[in-house]
C-alpha atoms as a PDB file:
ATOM      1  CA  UNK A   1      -5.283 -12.224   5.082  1.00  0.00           C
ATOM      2  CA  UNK A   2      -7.919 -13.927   6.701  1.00  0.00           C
ATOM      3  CA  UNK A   3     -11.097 -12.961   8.530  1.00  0.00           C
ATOM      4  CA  UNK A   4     -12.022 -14.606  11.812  1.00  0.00           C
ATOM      5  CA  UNK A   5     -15.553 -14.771  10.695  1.00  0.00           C
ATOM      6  CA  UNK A   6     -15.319 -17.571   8.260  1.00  0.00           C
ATOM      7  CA  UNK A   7     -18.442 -19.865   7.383  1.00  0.00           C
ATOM      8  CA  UNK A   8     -18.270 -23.754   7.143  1.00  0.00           C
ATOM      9  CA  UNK A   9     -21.225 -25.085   5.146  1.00  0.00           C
ATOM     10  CA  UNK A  10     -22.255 -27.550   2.599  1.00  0.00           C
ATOM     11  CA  UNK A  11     -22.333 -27.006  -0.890  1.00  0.00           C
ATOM     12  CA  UNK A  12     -24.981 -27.172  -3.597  1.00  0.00           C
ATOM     13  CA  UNK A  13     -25.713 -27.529  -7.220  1.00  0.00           C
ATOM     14  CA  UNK A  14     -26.386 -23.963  -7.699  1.00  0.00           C
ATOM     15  CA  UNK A  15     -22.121 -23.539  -6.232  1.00  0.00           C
ATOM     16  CA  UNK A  16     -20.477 -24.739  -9.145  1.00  0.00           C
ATOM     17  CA  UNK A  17     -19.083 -21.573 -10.205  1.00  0.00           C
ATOM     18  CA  UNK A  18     -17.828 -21.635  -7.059  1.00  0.00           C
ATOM     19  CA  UNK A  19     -16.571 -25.111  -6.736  1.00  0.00           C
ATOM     20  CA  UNK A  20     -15.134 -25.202 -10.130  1.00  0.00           C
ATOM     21  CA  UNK A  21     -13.264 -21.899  -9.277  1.00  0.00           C
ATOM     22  CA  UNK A  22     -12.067 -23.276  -6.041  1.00  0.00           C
ATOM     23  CA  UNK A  23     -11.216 -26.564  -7.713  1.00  0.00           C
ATOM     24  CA  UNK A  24      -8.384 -25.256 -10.505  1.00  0.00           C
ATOM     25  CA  UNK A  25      -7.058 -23.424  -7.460  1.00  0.00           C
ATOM     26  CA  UNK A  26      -6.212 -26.694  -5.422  1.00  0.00           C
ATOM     27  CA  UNK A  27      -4.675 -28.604  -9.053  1.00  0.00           C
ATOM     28  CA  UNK A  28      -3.274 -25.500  -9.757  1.00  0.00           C
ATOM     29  CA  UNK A  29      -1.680 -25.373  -5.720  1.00  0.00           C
ATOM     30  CA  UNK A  30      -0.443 -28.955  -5.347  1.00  0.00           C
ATOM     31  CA  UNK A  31      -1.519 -30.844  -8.602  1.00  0.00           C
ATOM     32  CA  UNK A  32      -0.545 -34.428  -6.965  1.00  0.00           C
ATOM     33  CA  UNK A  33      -2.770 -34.194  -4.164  1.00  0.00           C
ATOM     34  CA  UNK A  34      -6.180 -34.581  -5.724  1.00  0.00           C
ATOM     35  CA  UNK A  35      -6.164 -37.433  -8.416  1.00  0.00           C
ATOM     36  CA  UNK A  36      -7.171 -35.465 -11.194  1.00  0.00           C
ATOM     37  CA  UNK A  37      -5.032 -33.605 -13.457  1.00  0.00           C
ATOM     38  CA  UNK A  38      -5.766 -29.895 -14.026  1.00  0.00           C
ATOM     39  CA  UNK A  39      -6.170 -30.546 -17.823  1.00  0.00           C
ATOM     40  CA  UNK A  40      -9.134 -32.624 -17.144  1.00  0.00           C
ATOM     41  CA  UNK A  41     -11.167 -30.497 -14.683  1.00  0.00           C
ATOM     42  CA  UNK A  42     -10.432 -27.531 -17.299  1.00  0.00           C
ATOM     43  CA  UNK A  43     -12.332 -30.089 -19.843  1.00  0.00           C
ATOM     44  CA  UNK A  44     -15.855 -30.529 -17.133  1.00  0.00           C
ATOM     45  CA  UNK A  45     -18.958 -28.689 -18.765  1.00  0.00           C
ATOM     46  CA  UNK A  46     -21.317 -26.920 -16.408  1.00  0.00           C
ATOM     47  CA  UNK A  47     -23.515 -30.124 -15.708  1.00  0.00           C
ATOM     48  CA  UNK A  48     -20.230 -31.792 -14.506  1.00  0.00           C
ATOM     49  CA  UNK A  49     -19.634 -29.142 -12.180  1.00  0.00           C
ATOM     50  CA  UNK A  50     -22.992 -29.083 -10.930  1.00  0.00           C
ATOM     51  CA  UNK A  51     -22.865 -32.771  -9.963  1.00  0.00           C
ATOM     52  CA  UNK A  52     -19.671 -32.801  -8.165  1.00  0.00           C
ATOM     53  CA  UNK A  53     -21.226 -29.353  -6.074  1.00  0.00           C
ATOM     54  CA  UNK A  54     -24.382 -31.302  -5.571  1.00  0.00           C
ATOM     55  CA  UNK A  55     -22.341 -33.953  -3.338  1.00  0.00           C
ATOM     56  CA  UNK A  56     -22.751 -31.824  -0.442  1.00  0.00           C
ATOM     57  CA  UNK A  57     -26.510 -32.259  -0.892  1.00  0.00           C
ATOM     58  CA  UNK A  58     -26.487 -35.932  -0.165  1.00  0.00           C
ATOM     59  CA  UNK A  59     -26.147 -37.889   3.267  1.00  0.00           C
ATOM     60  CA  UNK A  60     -23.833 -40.537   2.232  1.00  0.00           C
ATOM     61  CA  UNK A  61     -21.545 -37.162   1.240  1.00  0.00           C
ATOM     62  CA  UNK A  62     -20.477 -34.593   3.057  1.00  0.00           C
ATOM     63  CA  UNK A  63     -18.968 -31.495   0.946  1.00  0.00           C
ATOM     64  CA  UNK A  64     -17.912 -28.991   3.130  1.00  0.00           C
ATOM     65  CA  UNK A  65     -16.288 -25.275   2.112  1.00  0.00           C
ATOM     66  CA  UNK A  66     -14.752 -22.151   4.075  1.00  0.00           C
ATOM     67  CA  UNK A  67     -16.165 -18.799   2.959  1.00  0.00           C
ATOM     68  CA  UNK A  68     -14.522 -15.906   4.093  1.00  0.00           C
ATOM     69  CA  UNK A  69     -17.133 -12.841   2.710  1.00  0.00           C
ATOM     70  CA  UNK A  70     -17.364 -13.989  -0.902  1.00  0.00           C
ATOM     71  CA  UNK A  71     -14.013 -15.706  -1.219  1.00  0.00           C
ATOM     72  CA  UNK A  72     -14.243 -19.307  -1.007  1.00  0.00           C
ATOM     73  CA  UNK A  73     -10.758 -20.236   1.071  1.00  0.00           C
ATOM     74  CA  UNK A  74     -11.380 -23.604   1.833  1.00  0.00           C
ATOM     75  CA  UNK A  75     -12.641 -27.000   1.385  1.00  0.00           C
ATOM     76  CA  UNK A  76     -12.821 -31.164   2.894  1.00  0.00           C
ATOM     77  CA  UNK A  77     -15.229 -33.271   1.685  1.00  0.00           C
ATOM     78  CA  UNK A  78     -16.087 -37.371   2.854  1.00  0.00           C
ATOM     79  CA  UNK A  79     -17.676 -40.292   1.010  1.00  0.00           C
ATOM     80  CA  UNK A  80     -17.884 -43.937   1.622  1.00  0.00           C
ATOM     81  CA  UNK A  81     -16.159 -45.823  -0.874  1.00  0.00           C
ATOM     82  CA  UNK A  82     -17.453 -48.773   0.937  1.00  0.00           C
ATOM     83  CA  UNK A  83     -18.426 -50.544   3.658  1.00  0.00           C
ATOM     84  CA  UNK A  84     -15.785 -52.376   4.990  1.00  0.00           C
ATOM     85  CA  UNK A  85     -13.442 -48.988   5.128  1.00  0.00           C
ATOM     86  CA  UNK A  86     -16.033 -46.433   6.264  1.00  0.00           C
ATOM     87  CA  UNK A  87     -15.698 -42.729   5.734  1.00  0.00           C
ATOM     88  CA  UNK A  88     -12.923 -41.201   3.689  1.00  0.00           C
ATOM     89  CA  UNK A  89     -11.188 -37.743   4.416  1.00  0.00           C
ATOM     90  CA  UNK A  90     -10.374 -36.671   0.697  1.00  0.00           C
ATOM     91  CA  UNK A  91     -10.313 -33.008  -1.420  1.00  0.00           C
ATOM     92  CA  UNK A  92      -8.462 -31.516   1.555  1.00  0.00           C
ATOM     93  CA  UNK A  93      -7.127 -27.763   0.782  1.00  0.00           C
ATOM     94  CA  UNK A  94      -6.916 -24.610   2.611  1.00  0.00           C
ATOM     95  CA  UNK A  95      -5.678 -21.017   0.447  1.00  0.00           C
ATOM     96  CA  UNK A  96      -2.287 -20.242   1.673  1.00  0.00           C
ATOM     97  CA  UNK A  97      -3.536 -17.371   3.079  1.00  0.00           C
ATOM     98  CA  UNK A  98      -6.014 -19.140   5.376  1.00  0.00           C
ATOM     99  CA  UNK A  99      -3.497 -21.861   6.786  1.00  0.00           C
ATOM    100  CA  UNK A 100      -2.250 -22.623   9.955  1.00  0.00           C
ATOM    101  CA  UNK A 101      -3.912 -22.935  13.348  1.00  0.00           C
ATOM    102  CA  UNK A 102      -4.107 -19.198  14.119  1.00  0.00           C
ATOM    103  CA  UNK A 103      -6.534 -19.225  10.862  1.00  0.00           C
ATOM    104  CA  UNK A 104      -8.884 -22.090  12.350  1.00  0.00           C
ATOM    105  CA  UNK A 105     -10.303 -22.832   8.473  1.00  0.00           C
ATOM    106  CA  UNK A 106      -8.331 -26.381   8.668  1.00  0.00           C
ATOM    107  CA  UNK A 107      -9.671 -27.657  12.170  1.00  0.00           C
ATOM    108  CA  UNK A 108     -13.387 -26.185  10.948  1.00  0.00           C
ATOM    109  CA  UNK A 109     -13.556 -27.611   8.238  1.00  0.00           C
ATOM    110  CA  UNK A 110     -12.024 -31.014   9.696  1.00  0.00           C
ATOM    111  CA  UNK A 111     -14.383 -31.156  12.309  1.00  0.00           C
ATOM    112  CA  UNK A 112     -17.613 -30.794   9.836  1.00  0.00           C
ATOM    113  CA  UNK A 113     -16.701 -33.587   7.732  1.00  0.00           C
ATOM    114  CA  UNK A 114     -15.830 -35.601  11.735  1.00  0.00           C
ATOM    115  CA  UNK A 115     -19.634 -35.172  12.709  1.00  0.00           C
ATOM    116  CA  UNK A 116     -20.613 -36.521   9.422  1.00  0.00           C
ATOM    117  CA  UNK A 117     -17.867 -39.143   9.545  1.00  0.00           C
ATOM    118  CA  UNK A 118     -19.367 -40.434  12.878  1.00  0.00           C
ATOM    119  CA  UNK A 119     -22.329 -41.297  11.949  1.00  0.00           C
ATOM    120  CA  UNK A 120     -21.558 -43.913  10.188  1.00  0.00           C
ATOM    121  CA  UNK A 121     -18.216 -45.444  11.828  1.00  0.00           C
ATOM    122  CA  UNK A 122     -15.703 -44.699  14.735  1.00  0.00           C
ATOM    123  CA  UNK A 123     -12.301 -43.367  12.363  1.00  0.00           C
ATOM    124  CA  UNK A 124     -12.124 -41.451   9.577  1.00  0.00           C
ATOM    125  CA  UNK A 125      -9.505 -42.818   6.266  1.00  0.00           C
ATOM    126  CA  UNK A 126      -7.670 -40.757   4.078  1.00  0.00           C
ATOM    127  CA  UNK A 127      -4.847 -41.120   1.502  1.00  0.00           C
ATOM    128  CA  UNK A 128      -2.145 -38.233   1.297  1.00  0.00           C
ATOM    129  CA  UNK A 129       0.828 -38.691  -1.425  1.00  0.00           C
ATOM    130  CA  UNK A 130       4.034 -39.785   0.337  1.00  0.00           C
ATOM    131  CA  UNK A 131       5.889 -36.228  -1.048  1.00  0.00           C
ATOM    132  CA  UNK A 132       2.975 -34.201   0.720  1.00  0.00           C
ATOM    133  CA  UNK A 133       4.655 -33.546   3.712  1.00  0.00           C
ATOM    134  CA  UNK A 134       2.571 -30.287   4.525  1.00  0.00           C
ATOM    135  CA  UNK A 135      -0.282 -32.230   4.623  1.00  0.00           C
ATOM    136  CA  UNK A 136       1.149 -35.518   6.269  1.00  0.00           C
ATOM    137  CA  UNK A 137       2.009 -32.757   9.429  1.00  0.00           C
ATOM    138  CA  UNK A 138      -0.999 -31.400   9.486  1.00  0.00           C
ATOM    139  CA  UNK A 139      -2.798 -34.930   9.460  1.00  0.00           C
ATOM    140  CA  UNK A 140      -0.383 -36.488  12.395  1.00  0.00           C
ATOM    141  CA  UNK A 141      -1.002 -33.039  14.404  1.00  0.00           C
ATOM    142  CA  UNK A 142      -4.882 -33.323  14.273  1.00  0.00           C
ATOM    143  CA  UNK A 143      -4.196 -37.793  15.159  1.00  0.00           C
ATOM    144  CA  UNK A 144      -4.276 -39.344  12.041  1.00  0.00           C
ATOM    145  CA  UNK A 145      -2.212 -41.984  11.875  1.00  0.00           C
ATOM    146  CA  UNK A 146      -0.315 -44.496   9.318  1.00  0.00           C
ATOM    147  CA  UNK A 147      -1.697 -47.861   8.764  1.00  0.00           C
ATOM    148  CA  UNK A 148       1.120 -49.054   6.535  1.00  0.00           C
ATOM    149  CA  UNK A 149      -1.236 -49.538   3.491  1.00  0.00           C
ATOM    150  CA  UNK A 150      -0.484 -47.687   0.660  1.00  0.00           C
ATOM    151  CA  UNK A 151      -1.275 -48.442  -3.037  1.00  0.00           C
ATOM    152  CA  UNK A 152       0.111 -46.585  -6.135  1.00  0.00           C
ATOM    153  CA  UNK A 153      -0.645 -42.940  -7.095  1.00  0.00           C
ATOM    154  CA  UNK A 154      -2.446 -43.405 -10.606  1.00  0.00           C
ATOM    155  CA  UNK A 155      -1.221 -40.229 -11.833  1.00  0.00           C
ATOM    156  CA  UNK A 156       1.676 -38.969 -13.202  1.00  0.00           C
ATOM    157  CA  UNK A 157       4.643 -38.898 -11.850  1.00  0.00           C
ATOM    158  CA  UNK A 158       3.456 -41.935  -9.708  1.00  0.00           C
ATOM    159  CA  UNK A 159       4.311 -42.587  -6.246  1.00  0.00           C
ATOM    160  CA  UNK A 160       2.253 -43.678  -3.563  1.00  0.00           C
ATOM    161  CA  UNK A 161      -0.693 -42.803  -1.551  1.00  0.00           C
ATOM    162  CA  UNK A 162      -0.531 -43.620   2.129  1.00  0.00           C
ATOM    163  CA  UNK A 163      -3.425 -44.675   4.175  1.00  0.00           C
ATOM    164  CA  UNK A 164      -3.851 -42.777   8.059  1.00  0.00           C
ATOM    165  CA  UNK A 165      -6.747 -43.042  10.080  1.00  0.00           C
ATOM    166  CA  UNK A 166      -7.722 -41.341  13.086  1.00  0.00           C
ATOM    167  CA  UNK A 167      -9.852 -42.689  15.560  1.00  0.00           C
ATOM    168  CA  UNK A 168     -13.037 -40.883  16.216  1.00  0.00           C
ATOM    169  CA  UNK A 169     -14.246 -42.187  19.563  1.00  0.00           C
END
């Protein structure tokens, strides 16, 4: 079970042990949800992994994980795709042990990647997969709301990935 003394922070290059590990848990945990197949992060060499921990390093990015004493139980990150749609929520996952509001990880972590989100626009984008209901609560809870854009899921078995927002303002 969790400990109340959980740390939110950024990642960096020298985490991608950690990131990677973290990483096959979430495909391995809900493999729809992330837009890469667990087959393919198995395949990223150690200057892949680096890269994608190095994200929290940058501005434009904000990487953000949950460490509870060595175990890494949680992660959101943000990016700007571009300008027109500002900051997107994406790489959202919390270890079952660590879920639910008595937990706090999810709201943390959530918040972090708000700050960052607000300096650069007033909401915060994200696309969940239409049979994610866990997370589509959990996003309509904390005020994200449907847009009624959606585009298709590029992975198999398909569906589609529905746009919320939430205002940050």
């Amino acid at each position: 079970m969790h400990s109340p003394d959980f740390v939110i922070r950024s990642t960096t290059a020298d985490d991608w042990q950690a990131v990677r590990a973290l990483r096959l848990e979430m495909l391995r945990d809900f493999p729809i949800a992330y837009g890469e197949t667990l087959e393919h992060a198995l395949d990223v060499d150690e200057a892949g992994w680096r890269l994608r921990a190095a994200r929290g390093e940058h501005t434009d990015q904000a990487v953000r994980v949950a460490i509870d004493g060595a175990r890494w139980v949680g992660t959101m990150a943000g990016y700007i795709p571009d300008a027109a749609t500002g900051p997107m929520l994406v790489g959202v996952y919390v270890a079952p042990g660590y879920r639910g509001d008595a937990a706090g990880v999810s709201r943390a972590l959530l918040e972090s990647v708000e700050r960052w989100a607000l300096g650069f626009a007033d909401t915060l984008r994200l696309e969940v997969h239409e049979t994610n209901a866990r997370a589509i609560r959990f996003y309509e809870k904390l005020g994200f709301t449907f847009t009624g854009r959606d585009r298709p899921y590029e992975l198999a078995p398909g569906g589609l990935e529905l746009e919320m927002i939430k205002p940050l303002r």
